[in-house]
N, C-alpha and C. Protein backbone atom coordinates (compact mmCIF):
# COMPACT_ATOMS: atom_id res chain seq x y z
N UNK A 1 -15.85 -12.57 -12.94
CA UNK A 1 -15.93 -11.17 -12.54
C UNK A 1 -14.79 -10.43 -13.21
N UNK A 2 -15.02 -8.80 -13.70
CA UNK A 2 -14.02 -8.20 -14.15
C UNK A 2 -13.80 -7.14 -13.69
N UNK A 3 -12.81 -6.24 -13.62
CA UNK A 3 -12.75 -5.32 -12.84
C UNK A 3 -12.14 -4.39 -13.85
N UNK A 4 -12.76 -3.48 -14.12
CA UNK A 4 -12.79 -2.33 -15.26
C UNK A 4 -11.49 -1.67 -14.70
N UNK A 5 -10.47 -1.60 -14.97
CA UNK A 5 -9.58 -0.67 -14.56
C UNK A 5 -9.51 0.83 -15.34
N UNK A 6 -10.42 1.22 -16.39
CA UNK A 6 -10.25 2.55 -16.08
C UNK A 6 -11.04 3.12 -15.71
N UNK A 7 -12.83 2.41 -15.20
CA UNK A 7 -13.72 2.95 -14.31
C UNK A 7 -12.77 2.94 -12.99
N UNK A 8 -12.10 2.09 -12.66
CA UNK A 8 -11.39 2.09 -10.96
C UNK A 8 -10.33 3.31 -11.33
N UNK A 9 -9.79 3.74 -12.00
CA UNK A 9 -9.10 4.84 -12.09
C UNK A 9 -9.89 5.94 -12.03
N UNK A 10 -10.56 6.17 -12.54
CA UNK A 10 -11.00 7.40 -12.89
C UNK A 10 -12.01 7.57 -11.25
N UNK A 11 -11.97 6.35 -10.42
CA UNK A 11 -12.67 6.57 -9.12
C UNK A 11 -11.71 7.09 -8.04
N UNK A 12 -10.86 6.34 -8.50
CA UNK A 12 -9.34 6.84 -7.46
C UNK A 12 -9.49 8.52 -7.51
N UNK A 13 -9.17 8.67 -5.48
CA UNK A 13 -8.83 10.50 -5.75
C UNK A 13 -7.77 10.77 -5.78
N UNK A 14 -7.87 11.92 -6.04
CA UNK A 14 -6.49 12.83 -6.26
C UNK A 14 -5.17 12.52 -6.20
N UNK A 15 -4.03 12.27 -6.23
CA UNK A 15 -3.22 11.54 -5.13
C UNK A 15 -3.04 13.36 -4.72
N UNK A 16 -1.82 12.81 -3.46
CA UNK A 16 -1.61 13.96 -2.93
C UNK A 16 -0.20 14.06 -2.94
N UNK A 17 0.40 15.41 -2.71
CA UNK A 17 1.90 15.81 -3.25
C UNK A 17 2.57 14.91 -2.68
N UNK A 18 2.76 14.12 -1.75
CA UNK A 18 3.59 12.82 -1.07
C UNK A 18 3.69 11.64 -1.51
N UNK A 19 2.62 11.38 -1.71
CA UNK A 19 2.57 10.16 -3.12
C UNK A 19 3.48 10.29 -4.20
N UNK A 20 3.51 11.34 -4.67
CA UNK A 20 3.85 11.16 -6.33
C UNK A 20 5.36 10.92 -5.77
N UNK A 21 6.04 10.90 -4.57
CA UNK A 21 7.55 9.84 -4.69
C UNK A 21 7.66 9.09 -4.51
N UNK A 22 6.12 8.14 -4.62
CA UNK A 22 6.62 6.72 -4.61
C UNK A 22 6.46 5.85 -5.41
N UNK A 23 7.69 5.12 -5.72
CA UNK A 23 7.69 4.29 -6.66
C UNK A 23 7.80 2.85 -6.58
N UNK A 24 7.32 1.86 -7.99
CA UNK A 24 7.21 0.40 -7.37
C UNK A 24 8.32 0.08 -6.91
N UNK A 25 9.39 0.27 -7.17
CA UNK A 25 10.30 -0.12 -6.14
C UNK A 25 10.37 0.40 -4.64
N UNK A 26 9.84 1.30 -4.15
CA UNK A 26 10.13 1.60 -2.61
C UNK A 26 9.36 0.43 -2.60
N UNK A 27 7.82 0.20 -2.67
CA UNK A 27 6.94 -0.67 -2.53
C UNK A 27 7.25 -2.20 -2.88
N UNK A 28 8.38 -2.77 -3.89
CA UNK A 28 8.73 -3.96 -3.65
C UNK A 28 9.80 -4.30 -2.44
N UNK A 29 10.54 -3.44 -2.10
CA UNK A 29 11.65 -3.23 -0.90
C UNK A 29 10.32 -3.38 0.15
N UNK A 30 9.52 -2.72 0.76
CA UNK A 30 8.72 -2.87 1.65
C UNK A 30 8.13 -4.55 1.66
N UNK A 31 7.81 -4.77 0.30
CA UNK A 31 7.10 -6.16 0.23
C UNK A 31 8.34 -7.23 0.58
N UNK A 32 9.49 -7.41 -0.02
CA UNK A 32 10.58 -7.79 0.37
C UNK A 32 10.65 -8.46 2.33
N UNK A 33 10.96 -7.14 2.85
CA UNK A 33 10.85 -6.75 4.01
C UNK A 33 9.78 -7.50 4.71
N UNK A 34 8.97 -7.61 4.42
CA UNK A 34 7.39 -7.81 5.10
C UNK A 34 7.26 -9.34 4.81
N UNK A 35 7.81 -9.85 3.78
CA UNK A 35 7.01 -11.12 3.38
C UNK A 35 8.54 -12.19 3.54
N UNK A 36 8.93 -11.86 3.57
CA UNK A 36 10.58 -12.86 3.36
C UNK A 36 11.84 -12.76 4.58
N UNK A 37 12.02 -13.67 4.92
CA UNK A 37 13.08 -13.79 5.87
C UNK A 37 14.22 -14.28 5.58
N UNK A 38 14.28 -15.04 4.22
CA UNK A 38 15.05 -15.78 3.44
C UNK A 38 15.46 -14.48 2.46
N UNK A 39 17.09 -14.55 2.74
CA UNK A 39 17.75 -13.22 1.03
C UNK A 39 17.48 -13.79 -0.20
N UNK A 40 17.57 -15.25 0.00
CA UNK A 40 17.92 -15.96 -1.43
C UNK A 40 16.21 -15.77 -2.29
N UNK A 41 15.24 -15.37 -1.87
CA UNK A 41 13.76 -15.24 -2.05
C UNK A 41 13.55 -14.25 -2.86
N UNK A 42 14.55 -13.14 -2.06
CA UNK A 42 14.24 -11.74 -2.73
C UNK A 42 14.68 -11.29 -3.98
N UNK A 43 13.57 -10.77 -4.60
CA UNK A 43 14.57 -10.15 -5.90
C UNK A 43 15.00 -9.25 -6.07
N UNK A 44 16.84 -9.08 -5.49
CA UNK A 44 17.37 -8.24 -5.26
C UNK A 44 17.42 -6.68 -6.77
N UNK A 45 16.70 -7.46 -7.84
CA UNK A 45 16.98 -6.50 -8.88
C UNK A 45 15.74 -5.38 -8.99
N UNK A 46 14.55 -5.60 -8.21
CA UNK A 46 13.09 -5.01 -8.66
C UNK A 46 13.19 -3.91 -7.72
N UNK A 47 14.39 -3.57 -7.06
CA UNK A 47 14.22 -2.51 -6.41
C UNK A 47 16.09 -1.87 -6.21
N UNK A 48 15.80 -0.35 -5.79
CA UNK A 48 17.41 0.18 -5.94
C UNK A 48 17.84 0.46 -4.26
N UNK A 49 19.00 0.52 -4.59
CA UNK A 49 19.28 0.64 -2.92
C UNK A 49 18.88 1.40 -2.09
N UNK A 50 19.15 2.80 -2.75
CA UNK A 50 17.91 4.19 -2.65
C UNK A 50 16.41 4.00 -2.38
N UNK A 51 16.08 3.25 -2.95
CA UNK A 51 14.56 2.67 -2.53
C UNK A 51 15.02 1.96 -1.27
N UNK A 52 15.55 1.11 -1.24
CA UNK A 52 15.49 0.09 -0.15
C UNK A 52 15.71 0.89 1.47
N UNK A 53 16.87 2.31 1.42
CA UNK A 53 16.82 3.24 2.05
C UNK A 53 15.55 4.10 2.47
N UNK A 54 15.14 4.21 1.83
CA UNK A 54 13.88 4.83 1.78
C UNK A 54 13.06 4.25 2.40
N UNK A 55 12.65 2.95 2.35
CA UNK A 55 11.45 1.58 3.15
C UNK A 55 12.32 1.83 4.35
N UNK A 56 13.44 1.86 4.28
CA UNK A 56 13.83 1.68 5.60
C UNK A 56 13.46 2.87 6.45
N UNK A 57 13.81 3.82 5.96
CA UNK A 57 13.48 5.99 6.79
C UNK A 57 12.22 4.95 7.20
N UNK A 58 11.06 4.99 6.40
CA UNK A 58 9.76 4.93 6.13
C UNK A 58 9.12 3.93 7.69
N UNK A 59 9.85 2.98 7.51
CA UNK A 59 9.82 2.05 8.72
C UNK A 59 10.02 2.28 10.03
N UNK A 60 11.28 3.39 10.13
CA UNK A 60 11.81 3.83 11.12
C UNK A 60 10.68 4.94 11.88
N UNK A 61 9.96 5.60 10.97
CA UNK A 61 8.97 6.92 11.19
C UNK A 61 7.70 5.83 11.72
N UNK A 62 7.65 4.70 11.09
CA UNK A 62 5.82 4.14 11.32
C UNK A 62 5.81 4.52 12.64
N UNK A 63 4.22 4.68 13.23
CA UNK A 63 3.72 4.25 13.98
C UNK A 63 2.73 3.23 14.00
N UNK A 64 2.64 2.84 15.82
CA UNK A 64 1.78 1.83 15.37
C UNK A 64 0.43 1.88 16.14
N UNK A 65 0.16 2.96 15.50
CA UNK A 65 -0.90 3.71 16.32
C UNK A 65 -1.72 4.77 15.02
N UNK A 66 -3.53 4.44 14.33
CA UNK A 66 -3.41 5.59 13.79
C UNK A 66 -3.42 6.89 14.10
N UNK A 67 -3.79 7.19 15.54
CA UNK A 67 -3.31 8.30 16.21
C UNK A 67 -3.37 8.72 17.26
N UNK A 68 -2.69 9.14 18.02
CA UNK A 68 -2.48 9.07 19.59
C UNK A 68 -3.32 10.42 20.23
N UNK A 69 -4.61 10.12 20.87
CA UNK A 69 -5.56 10.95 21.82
C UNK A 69 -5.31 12.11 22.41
N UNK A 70 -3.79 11.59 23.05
CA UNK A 70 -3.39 12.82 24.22
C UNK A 70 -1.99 13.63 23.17
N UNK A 71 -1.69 13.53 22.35
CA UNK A 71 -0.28 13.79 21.82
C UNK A 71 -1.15 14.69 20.77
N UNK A 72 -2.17 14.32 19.54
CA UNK A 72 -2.32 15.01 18.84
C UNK A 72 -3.68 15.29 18.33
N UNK A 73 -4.29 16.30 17.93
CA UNK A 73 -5.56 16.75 17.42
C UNK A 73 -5.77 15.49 16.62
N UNK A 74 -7.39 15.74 16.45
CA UNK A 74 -8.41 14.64 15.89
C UNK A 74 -8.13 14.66 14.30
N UNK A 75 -7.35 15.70 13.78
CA UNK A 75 -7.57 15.70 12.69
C UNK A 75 -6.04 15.23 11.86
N UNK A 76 -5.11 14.82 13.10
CA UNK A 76 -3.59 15.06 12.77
C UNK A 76 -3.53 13.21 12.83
N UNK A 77 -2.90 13.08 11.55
CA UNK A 77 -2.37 11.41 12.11
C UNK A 77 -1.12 11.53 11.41
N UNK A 78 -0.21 10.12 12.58
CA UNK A 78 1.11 10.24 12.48
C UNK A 78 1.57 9.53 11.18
N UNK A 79 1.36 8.61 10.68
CA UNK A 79 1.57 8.01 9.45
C UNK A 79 0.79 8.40 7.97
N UNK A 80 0.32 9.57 8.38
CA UNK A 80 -0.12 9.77 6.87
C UNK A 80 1.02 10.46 6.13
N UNK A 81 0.94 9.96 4.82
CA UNK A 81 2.49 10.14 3.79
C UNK A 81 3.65 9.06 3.91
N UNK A 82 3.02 8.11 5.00
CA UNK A 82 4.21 6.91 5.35
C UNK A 82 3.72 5.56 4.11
N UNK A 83 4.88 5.52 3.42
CA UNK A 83 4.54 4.35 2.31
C UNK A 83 4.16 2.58 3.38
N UNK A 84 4.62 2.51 4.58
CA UNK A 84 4.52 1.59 5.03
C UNK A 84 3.05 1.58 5.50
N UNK A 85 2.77 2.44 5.51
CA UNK A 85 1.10 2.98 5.99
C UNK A 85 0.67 2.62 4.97
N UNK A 86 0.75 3.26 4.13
CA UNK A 86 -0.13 2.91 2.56
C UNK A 86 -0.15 1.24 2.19
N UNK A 87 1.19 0.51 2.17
CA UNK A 87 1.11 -0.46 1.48
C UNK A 87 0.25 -1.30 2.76
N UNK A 88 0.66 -1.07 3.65
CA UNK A 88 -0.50 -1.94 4.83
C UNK A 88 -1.88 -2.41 4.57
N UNK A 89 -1.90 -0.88 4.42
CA UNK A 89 -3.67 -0.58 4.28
C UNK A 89 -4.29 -1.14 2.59
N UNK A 90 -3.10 -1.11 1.74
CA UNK A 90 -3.62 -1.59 0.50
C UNK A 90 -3.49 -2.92 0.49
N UNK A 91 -2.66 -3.52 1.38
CA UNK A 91 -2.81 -5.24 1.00
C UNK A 91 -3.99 -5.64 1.52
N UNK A 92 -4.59 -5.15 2.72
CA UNK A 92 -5.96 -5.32 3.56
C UNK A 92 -6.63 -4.47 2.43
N UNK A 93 -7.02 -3.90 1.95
CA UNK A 93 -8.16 -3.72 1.01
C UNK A 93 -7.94 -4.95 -0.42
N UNK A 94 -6.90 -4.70 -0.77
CA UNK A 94 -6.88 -6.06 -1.95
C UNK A 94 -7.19 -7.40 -1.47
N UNK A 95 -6.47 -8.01 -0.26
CA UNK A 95 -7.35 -9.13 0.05
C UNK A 95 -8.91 -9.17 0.65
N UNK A 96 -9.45 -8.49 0.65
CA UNK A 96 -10.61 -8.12 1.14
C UNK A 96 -11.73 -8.06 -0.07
N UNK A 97 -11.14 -7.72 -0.97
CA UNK A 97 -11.43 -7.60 -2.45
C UNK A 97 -11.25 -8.62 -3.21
N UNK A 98 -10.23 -9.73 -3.20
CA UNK A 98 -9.76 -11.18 -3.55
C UNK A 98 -10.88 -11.74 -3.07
N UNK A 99 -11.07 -11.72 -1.74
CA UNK A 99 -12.00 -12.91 -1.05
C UNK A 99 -12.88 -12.26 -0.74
N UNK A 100 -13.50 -11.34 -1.39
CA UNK A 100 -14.84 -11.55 -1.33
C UNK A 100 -15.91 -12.16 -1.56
N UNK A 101 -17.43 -12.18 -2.01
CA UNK A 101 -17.72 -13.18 -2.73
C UNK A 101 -19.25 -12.58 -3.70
N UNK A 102 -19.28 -12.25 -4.76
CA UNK A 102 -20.21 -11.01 -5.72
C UNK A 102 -21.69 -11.74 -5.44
N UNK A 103 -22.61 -11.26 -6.03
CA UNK A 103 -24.13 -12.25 -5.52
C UNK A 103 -24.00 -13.20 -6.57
N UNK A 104 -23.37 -12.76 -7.94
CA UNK A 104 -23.19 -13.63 -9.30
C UNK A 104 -21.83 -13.45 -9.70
N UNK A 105 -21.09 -14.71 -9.68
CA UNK A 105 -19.81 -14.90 -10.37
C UNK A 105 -20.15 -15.04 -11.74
N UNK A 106 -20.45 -14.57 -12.55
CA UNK A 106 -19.92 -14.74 -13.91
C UNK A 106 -19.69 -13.42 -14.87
N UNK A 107 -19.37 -13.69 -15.93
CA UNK A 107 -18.46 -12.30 -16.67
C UNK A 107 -18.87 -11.48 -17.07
N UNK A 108 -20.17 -11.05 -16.72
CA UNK A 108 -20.68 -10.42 -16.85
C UNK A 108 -20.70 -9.04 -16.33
N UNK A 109 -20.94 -9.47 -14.79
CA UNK A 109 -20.29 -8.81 -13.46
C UNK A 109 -19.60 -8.09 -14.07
N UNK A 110 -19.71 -6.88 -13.88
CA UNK A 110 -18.33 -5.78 -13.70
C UNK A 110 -17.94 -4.97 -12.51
N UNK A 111 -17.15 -5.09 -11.59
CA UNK A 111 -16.61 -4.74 -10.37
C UNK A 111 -16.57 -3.53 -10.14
N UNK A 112 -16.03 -2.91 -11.35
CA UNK A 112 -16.41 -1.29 -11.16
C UNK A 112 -16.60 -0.54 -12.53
């Protein structure tokens, strides 16, 4: 199976003005964070301290809720623009996408 990456781009929407400050490093600091309990694991160089500050704000704001009934309108959620939100939701769509399983594995297949 192959996965056309500039048909999957050109499917991706818009981003939105909150996005465009994030960079792979906030997102390896988050992965860091999330996946490792051990320092000696991490690679302290793939991300800046400023980033690592940043995962941290980011962490501090999550909720863990996508949105609370009595507190806010149907249309208001508390973690949207939260990178810890985003990377959540993108590791559950990529493994979901890893393990899937196509009707025909072979290379023909194109994913998108």
């Amino acid at each position: 199976m192959r996965i056309n990456l500039d048909s999957l781009k050109a499917n991706l929407p818009a981003p939105e003005g909150y996005q465009q400050g994030y960079t792979p490093g906030l997102f390896r600091a988050i992965e860091a964070a999330h996946h490792n309990s051990n320092s000696e694991k991490v690679d302290w160089s793939s991300f800046t301290l400023s980033e690592a500050e940043q995962a941290l704000e980011h962490a501090m704001n999550y909720v863990d809720a996508e949105y609370t009934e009595y507190e806010l309108d149907a249309d208001e959620f508390p973690n949207e623009g939260n990178a810890i939100h985003e990377y959540l939701h993108n590791t559950e769509v990529i493994y979901a996408i890893k393990h899937s399983v196509p009707e025909k594995q072979t290379e023909n297949v194109e994913f998108f």
